[in-house]
N, C-alpha and C. Protein backbone atom coordinates (compact mmCIF):
# COMPACT_ATOMS: atom_id res chain seq x y z
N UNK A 1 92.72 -25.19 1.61
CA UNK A 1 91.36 -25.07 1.13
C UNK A 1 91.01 -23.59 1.12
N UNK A 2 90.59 -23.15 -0.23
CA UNK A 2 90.03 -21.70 -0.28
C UNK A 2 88.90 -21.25 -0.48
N UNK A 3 88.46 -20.57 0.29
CA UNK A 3 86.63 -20.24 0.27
C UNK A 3 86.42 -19.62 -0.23
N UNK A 4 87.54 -18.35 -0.54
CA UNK A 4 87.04 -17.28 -1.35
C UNK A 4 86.02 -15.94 -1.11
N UNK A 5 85.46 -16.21 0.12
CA UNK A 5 84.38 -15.60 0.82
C UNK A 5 85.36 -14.73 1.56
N UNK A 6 84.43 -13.37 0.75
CA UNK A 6 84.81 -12.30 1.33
C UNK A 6 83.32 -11.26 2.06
N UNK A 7 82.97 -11.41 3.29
CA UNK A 7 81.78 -10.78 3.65
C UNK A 7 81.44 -9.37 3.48
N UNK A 8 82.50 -8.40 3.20
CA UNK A 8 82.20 -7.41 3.11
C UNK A 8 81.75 -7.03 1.74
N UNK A 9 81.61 -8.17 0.77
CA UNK A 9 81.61 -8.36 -0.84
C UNK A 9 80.35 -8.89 -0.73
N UNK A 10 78.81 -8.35 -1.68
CA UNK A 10 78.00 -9.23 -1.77
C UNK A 10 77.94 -9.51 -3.01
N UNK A 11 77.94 -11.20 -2.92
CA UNK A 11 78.12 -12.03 -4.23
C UNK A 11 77.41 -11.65 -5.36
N UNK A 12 75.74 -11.43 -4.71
CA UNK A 12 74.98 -10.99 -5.85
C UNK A 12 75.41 -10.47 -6.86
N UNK A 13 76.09 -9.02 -6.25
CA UNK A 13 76.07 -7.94 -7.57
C UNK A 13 77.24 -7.71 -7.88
N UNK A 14 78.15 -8.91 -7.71
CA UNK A 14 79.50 -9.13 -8.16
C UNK A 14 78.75 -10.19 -9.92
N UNK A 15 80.02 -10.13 -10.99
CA UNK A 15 79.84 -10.75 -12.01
C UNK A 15 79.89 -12.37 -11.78
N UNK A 16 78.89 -12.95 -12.58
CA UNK A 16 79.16 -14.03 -12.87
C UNK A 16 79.13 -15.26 -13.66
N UNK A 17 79.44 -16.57 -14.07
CA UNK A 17 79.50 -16.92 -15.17
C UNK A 17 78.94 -18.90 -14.77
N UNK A 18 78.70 -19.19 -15.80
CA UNK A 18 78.31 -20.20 -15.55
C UNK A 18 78.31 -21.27 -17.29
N UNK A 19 78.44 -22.66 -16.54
CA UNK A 19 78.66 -23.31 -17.81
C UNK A 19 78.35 -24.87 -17.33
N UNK A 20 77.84 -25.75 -18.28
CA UNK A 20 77.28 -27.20 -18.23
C UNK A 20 78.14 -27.88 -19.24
N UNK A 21 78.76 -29.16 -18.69
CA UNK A 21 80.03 -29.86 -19.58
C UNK A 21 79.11 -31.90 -19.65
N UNK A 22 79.57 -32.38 -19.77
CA UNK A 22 79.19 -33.20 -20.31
C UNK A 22 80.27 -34.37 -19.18
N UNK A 23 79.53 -35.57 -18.46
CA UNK A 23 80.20 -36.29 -17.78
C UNK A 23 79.63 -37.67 -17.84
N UNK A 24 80.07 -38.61 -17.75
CA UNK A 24 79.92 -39.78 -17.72
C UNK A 24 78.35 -40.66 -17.30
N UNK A 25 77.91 -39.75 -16.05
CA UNK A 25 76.53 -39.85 -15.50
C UNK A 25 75.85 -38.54 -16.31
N UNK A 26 75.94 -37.96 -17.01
CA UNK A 26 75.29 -37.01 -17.27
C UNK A 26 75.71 -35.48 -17.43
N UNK A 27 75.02 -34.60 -18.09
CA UNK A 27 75.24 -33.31 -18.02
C UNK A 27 75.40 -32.62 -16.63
N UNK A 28 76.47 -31.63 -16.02
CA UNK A 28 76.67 -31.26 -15.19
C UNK A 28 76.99 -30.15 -15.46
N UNK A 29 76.45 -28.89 -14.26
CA UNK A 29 76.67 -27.26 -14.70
C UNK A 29 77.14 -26.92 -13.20
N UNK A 30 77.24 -25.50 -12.98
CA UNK A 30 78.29 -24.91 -12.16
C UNK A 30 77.78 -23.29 -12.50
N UNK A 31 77.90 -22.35 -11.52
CA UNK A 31 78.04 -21.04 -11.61
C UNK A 31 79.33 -20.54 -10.86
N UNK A 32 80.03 -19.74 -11.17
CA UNK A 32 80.82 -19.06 -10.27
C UNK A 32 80.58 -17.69 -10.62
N UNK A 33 81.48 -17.15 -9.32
CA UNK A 33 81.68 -15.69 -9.27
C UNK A 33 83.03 -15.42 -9.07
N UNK A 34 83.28 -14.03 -8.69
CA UNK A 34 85.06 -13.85 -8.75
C UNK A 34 85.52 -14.33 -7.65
N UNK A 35 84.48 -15.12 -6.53
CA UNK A 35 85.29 -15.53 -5.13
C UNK A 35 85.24 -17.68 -5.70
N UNK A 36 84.66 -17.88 -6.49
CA UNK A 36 84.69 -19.30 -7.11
C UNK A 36 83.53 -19.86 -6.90
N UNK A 37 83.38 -21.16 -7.10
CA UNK A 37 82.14 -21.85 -7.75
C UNK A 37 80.96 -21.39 -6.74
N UNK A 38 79.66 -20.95 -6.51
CA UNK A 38 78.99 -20.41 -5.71
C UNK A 38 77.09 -21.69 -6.33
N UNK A 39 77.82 -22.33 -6.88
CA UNK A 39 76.64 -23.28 -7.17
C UNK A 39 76.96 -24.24 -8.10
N UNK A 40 76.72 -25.79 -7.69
CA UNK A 40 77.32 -27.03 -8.38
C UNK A 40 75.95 -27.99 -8.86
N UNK A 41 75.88 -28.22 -10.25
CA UNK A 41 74.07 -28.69 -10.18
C UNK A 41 74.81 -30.68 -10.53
N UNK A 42 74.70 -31.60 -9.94
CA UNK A 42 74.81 -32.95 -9.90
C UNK A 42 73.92 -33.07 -11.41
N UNK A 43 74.80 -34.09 -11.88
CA UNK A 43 74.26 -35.00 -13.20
C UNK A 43 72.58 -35.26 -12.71
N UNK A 44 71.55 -34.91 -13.75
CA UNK A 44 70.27 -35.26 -13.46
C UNK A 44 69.31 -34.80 -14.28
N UNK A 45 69.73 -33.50 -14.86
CA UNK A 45 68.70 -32.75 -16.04
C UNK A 45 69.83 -32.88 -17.33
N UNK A 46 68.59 -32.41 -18.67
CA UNK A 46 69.22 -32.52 -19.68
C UNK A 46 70.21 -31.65 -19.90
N UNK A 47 70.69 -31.44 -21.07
CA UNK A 47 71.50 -29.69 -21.46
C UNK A 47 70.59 -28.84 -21.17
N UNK A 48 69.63 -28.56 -21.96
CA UNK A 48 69.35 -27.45 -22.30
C UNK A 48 68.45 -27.27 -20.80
N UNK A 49 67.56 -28.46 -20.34
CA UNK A 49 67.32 -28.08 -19.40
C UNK A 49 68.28 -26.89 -18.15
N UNK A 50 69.09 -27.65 -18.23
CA UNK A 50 70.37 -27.38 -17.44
C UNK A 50 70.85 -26.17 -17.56
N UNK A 51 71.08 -25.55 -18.34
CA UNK A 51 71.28 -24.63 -19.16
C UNK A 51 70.00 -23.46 -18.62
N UNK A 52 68.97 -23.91 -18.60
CA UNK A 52 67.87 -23.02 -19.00
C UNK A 52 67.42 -23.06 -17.03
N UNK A 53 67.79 -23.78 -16.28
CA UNK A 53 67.73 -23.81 -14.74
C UNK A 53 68.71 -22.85 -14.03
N UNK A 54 70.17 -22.75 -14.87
CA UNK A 54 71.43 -21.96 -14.34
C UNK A 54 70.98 -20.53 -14.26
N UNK A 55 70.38 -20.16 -15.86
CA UNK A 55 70.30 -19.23 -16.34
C UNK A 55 69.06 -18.66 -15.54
N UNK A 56 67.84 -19.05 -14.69
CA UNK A 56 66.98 -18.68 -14.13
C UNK A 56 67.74 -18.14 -12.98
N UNK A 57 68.61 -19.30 -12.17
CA UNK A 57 68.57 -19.05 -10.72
C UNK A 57 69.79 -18.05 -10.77
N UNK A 58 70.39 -17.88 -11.76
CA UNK A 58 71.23 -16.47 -11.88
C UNK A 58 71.06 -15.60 -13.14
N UNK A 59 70.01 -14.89 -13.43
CA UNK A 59 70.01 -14.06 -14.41
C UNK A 59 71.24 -13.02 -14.63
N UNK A 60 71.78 -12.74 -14.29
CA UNK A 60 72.73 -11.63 -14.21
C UNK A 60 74.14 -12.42 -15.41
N UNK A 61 73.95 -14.13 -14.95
CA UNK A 61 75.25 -14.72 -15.08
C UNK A 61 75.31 -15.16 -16.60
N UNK A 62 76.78 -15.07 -17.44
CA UNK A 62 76.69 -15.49 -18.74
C UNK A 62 77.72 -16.71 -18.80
N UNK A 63 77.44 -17.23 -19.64
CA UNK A 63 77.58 -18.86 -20.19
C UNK A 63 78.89 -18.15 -20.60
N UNK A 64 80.10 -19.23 -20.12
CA UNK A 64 81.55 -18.84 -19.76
C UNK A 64 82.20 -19.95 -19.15
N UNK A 65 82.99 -21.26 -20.03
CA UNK A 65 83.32 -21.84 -19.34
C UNK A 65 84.88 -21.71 -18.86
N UNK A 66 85.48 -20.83 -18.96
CA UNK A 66 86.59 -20.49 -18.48
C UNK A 66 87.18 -20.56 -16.76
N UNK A 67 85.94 -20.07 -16.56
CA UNK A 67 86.30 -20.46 -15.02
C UNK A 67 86.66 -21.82 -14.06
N UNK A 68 85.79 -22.48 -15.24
CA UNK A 68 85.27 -23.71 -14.75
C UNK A 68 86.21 -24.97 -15.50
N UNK A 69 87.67 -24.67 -15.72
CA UNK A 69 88.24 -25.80 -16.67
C UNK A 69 88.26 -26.62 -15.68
N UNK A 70 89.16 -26.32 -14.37
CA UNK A 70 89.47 -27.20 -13.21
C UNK A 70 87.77 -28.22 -12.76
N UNK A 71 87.15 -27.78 -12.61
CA UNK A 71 85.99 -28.83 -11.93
C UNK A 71 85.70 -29.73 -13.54
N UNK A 72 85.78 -28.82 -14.33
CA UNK A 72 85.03 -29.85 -15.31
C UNK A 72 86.21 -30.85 -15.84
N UNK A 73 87.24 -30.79 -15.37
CA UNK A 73 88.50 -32.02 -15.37
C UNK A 73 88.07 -33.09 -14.25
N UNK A 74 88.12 -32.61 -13.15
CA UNK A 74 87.95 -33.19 -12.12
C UNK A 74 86.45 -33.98 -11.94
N UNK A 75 85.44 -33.28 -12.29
CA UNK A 75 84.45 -33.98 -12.08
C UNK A 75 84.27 -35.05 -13.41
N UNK A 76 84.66 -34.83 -14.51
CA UNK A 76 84.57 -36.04 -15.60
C UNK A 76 85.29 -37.05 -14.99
N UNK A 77 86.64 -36.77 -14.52
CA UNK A 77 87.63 -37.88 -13.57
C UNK A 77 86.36 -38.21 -12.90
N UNK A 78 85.74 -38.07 -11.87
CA UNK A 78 85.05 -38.33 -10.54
C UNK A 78 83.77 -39.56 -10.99
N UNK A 79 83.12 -39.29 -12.29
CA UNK A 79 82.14 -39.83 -12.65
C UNK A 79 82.57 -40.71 -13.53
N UNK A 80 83.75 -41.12 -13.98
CA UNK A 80 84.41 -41.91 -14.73
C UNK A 80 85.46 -43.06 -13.74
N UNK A 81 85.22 -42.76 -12.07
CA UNK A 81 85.46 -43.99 -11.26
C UNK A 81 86.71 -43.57 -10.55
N UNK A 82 87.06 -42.43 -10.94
CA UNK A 82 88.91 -42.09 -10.76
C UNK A 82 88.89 -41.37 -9.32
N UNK A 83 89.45 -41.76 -8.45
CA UNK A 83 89.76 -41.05 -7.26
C UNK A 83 90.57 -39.67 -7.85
N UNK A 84 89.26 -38.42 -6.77
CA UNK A 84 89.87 -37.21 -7.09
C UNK A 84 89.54 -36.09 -5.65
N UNK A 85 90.46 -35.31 -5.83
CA UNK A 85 89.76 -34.50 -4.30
C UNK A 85 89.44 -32.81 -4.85
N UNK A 86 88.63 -32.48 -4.41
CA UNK A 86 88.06 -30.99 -5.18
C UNK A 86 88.85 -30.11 -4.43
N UNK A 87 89.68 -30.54 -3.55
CA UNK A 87 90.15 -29.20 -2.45
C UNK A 87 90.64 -28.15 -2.87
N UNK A 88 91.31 -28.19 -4.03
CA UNK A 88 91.87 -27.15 -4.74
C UNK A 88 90.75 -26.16 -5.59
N UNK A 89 89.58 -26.79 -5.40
CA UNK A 89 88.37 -26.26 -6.51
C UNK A 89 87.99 -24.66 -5.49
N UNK A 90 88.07 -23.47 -5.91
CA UNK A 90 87.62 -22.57 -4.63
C UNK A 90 86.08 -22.01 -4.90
N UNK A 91 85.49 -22.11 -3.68
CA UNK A 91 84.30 -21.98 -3.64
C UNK A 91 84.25 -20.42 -3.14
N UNK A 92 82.78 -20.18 -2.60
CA UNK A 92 82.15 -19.30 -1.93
C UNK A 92 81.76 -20.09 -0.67
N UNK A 93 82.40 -19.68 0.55
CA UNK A 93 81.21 -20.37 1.18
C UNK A 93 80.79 -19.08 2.44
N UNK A 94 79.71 -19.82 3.26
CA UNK A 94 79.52 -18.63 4.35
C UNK A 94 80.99 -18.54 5.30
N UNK A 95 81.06 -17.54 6.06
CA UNK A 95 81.91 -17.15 6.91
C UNK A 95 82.01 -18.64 7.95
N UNK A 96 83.49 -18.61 8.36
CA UNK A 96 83.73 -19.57 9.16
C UNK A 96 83.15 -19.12 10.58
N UNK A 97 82.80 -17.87 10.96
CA UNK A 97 82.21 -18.00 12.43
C UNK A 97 80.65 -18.52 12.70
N UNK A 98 79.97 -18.45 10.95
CA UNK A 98 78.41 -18.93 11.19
C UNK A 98 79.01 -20.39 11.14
N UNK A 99 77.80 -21.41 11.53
CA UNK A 99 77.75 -22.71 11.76
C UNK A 99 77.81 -23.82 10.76
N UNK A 100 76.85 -22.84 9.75
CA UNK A 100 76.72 -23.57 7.93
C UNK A 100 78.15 -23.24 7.64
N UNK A 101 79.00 -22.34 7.80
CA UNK A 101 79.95 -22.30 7.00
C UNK A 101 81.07 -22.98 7.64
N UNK A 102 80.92 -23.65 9.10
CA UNK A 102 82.26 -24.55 9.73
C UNK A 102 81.72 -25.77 9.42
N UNK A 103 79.84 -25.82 9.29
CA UNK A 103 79.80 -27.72 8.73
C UNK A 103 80.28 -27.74 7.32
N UNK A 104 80.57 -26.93 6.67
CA UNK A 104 80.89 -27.04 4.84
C UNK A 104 82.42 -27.48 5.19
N UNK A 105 82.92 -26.66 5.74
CA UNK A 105 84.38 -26.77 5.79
C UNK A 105 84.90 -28.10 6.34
N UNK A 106 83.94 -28.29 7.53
CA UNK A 106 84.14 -29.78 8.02
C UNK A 106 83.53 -30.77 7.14
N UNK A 107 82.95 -30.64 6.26
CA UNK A 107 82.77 -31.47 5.24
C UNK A 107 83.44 -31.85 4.10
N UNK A 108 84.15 -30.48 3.81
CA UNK A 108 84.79 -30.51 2.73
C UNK A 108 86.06 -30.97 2.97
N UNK A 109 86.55 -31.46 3.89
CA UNK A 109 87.47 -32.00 4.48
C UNK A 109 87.55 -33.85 5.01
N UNK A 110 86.61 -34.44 4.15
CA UNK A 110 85.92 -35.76 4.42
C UNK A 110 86.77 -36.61 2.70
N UNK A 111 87.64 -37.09 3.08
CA UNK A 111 88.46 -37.73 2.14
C UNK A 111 87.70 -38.55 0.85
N UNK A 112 87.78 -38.97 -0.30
CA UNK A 112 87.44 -39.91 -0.93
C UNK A 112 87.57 -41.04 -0.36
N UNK A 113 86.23 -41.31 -0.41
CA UNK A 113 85.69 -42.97 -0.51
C UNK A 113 85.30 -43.47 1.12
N UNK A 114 85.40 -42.32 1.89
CA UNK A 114 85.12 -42.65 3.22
C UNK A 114 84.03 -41.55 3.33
N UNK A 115 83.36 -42.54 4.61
CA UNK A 115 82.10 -41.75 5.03
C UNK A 115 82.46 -41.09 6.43
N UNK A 116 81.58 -39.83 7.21
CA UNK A 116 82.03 -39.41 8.44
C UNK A 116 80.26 -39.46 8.94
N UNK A 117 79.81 -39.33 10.65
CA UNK A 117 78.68 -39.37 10.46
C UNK A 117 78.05 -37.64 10.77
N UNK A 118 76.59 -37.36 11.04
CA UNK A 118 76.21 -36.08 11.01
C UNK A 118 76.68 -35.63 12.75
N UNK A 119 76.89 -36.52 13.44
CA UNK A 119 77.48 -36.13 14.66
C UNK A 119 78.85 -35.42 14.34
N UNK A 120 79.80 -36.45 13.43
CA UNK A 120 81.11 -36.50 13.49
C UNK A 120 81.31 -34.93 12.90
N UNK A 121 80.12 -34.67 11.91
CA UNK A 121 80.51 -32.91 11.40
C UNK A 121 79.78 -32.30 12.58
N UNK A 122 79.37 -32.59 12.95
CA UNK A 122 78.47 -31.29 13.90
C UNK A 122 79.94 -31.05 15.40
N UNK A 123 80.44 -32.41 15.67
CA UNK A 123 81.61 -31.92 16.22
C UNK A 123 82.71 -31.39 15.97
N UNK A 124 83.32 -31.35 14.52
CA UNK A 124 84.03 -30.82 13.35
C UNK A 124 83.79 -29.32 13.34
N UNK A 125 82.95 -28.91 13.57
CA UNK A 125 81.98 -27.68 13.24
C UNK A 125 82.03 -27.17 14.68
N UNK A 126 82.30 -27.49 15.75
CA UNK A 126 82.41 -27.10 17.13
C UNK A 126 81.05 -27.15 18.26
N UNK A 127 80.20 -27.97 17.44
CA UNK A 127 79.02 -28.09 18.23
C UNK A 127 78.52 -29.72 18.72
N UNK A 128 79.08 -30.41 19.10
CA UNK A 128 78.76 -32.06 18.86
C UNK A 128 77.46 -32.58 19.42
N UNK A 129 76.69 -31.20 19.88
CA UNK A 129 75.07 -31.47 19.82
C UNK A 129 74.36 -31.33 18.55
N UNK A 130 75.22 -31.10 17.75
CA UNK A 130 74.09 -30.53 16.68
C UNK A 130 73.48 -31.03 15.63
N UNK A 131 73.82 -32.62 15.75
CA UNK A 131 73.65 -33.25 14.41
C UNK A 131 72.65 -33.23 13.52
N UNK A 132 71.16 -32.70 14.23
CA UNK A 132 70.16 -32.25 13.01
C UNK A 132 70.17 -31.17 12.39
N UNK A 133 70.93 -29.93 12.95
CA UNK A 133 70.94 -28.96 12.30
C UNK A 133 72.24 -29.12 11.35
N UNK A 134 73.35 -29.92 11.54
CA UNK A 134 74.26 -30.38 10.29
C UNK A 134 73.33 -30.80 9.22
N UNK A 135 72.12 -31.73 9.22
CA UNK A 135 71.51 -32.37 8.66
C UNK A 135 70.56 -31.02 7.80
N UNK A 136 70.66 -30.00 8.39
CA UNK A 136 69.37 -28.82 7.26
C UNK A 136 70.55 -28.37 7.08
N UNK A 137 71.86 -27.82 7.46
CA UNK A 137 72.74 -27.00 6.64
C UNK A 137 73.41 -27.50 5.42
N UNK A 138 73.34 -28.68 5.69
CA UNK A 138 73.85 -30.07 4.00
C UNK A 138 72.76 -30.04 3.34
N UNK A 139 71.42 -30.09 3.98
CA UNK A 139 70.43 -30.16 2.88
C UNK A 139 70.10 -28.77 2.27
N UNK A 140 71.05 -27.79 2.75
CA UNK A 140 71.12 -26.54 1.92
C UNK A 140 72.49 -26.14 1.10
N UNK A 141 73.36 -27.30 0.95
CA UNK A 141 74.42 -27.43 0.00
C UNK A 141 74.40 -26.64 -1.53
N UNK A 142 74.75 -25.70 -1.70
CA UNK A 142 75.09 -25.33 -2.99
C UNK A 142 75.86 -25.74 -3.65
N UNK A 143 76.85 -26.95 -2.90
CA UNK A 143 78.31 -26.79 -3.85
C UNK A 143 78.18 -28.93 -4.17
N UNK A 144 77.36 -29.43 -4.03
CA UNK A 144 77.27 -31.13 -3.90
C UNK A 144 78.76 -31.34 -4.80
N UNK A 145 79.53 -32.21 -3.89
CA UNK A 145 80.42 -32.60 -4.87
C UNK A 145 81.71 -32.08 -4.16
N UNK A 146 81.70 -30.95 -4.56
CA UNK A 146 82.93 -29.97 -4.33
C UNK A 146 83.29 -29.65 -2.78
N UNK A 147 81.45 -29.28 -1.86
CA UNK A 147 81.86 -29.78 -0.77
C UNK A 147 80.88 -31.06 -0.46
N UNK A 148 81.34 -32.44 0.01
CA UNK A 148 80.88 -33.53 -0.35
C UNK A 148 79.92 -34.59 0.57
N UNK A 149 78.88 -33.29 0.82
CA UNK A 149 77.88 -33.67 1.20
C UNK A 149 77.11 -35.23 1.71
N UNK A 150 77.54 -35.84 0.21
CA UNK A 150 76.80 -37.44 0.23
C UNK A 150 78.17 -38.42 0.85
N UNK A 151 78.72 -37.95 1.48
CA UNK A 151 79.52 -38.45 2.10
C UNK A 151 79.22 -38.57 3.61
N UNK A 152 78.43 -37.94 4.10
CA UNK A 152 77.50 -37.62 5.65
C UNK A 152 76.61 -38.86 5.53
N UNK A 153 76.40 -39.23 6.38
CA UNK A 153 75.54 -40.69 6.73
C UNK A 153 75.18 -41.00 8.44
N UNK A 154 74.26 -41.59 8.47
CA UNK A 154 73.94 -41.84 10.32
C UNK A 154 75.38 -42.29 10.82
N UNK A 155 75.12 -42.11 11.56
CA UNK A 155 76.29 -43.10 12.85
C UNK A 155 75.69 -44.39 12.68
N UNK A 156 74.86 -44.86 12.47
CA UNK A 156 74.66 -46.55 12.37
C UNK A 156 74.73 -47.18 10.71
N UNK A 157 75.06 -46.19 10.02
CA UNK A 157 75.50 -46.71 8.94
C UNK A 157 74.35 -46.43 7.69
N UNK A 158 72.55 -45.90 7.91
CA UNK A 158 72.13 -45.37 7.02
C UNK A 158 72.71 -44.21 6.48
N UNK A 159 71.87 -43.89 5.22
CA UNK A 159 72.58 -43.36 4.08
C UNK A 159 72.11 -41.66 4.76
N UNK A 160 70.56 -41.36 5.22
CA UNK A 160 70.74 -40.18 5.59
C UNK A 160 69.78 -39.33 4.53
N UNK A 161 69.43 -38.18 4.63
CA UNK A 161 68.68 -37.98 3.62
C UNK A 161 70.13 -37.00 2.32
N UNK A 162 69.25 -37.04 0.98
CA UNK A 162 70.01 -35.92 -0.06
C UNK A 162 69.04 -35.03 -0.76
N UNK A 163 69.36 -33.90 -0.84
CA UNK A 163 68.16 -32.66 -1.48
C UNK A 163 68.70 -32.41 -2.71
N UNK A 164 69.97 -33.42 -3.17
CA UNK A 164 70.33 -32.81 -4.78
C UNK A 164 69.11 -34.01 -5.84
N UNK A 165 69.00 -33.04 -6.87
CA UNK A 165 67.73 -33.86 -7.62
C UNK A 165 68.65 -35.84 -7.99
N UNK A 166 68.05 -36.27 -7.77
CA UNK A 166 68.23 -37.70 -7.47
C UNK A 166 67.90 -38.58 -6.49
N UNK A 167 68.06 -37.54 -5.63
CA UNK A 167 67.88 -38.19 -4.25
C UNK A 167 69.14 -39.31 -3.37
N UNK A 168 68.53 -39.95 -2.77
CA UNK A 168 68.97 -41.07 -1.77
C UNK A 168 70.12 -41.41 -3.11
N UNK A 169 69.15 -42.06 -3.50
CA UNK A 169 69.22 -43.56 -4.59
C UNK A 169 71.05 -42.34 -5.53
N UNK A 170 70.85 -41.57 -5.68
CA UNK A 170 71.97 -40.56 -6.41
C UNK A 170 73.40 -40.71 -5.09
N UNK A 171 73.04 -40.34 -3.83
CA UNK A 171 73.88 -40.40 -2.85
C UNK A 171 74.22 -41.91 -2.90
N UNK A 172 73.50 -42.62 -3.17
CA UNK A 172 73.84 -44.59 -2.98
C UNK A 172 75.04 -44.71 -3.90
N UNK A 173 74.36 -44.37 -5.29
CA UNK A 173 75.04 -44.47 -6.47
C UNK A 173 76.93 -43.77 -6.56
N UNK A 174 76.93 -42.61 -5.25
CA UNK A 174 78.30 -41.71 -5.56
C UNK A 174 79.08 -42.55 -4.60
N UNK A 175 78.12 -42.95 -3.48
CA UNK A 175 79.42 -43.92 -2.01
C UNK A 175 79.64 -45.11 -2.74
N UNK A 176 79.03 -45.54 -3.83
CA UNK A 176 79.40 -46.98 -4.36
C UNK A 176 80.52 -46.80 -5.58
N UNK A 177 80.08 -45.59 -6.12
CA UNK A 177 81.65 -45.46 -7.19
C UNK A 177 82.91 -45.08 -6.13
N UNK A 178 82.42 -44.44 -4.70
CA UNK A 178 84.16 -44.38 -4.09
C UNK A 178 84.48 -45.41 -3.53
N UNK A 179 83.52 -46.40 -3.31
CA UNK A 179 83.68 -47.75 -2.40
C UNK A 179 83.50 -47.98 -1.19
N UNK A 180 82.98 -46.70 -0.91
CA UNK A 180 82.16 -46.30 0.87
C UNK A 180 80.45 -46.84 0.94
N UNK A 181 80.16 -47.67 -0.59
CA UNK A 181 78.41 -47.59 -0.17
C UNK A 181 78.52 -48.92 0.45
C-alpha cells in the first residue's frame, strides 16, 4: 500500500489534476496530485455539478483524466457489483505517526465485503481507547472508497454515521453490493 505522502512536500502548491467518469450509481470525480488521489467525491451530484464542486475545492487543478485511468477501472468494476480492492490506487494520506493517518491505513486495509468495528480501527491505529475519535477522523475521509470508510460500523452491528453526500442510506447501499449489509 502506497501513500505517497511526502511531509516535507506541501500538496497545495504541488500540481494538480482532476477528472469525473461516469459509473453505474452515478457520476464520480477524483483529484490527484503527484503523490496520488488526494480527494475521491462518491456517486451523488450531477456532471457538471461535479465538475463545477472539483473545480472550486481545487482551483489551481485542471481537468486531466490521465491520472486517474486505474480508479476509474476499478471503481466502474466496484459499482457494477464486481469484487475489487483499491490497494494499488496511491493516495495522499497524513503521516503514519499522526493518528488520522494510522486510522486511514488501518482502514484501508479492511478487505471487500467485510465489516471491522470503530474500536477494531482505533486498535489498528495503536490506540484501542479511541473509538470516537476514529469516528471524526473517517468523518474527515477525503479518499471514500479508496480508503473504505463505509466499511467501519458499531461493534453491535449498527451502520455508524457517513459524511459522504448520501449519507447512512449511501453506506447501507455499498455493504449491501459487497454482501456485508
Amino acid at each position: 500500500m502506497r501513500s505517497g505522502y511526502d511531509s516535507r512536500m506541501p500538496t497545495r502548491s504541488l500540481p494538480q489534476s482532476y477528472a469525473v467518469w461516469p459509473t453505474a450509481w452515478g457520476p464520480m470525480g477524483a483529484v490527484a496530485g503527484p503523490g496520488g488521489m488526494v480527494r475521491v467525491v462518491l456517486p451523488h451530484y450531477q456532471v457538471d455539478d461535479l465538475r463545477a464542486l472539483l473545480a472550486f475545492e481545487h482551483p489551481d487543478a485542471v481537468e486531466d483524466p490521465a491520472p486517474f485511468e486505474r480508479l476509474v477501472a476499478l471503481s466502474q468494476e466496484y459499482f457494477n457489483g464486481r469484487e475489487v480492492s483499491f490497494d494499488e490506487v496511491p493516495c495522499v494520506l497524513p503521516p503514519e505517526k499522526r493518528f488520522t493517518g494510522r486510522v486511514l491505513r488501518a482502514c484501508r486495509r479492511i478487505p471487500y465485503g467485510q465489516r471491522r468495528s470503530y474500536s477494531w480501527v482505533a486498535a489498528a491505529a495503536g490506540n484501542p481507547d479511541a473509538a470516537r475519535a476514529v469516528a471524526a477522523a473517517l468523518g474527515r475521509n477525503p479518499l471514500p472508497l479508496v480508503v473504505p470508510c463505509h466499511r467501519v460500523t458499531y461493534a453491535g452491528g449498527g451502520l455508524g454515521g457517513f459524511s459522504a453526500p448520501g449519507g447512512v442510506v449511501l453506506k447501507q447501499r455499498m455493504l449491501a453490493l459487497e454482501g456485508a449489509g
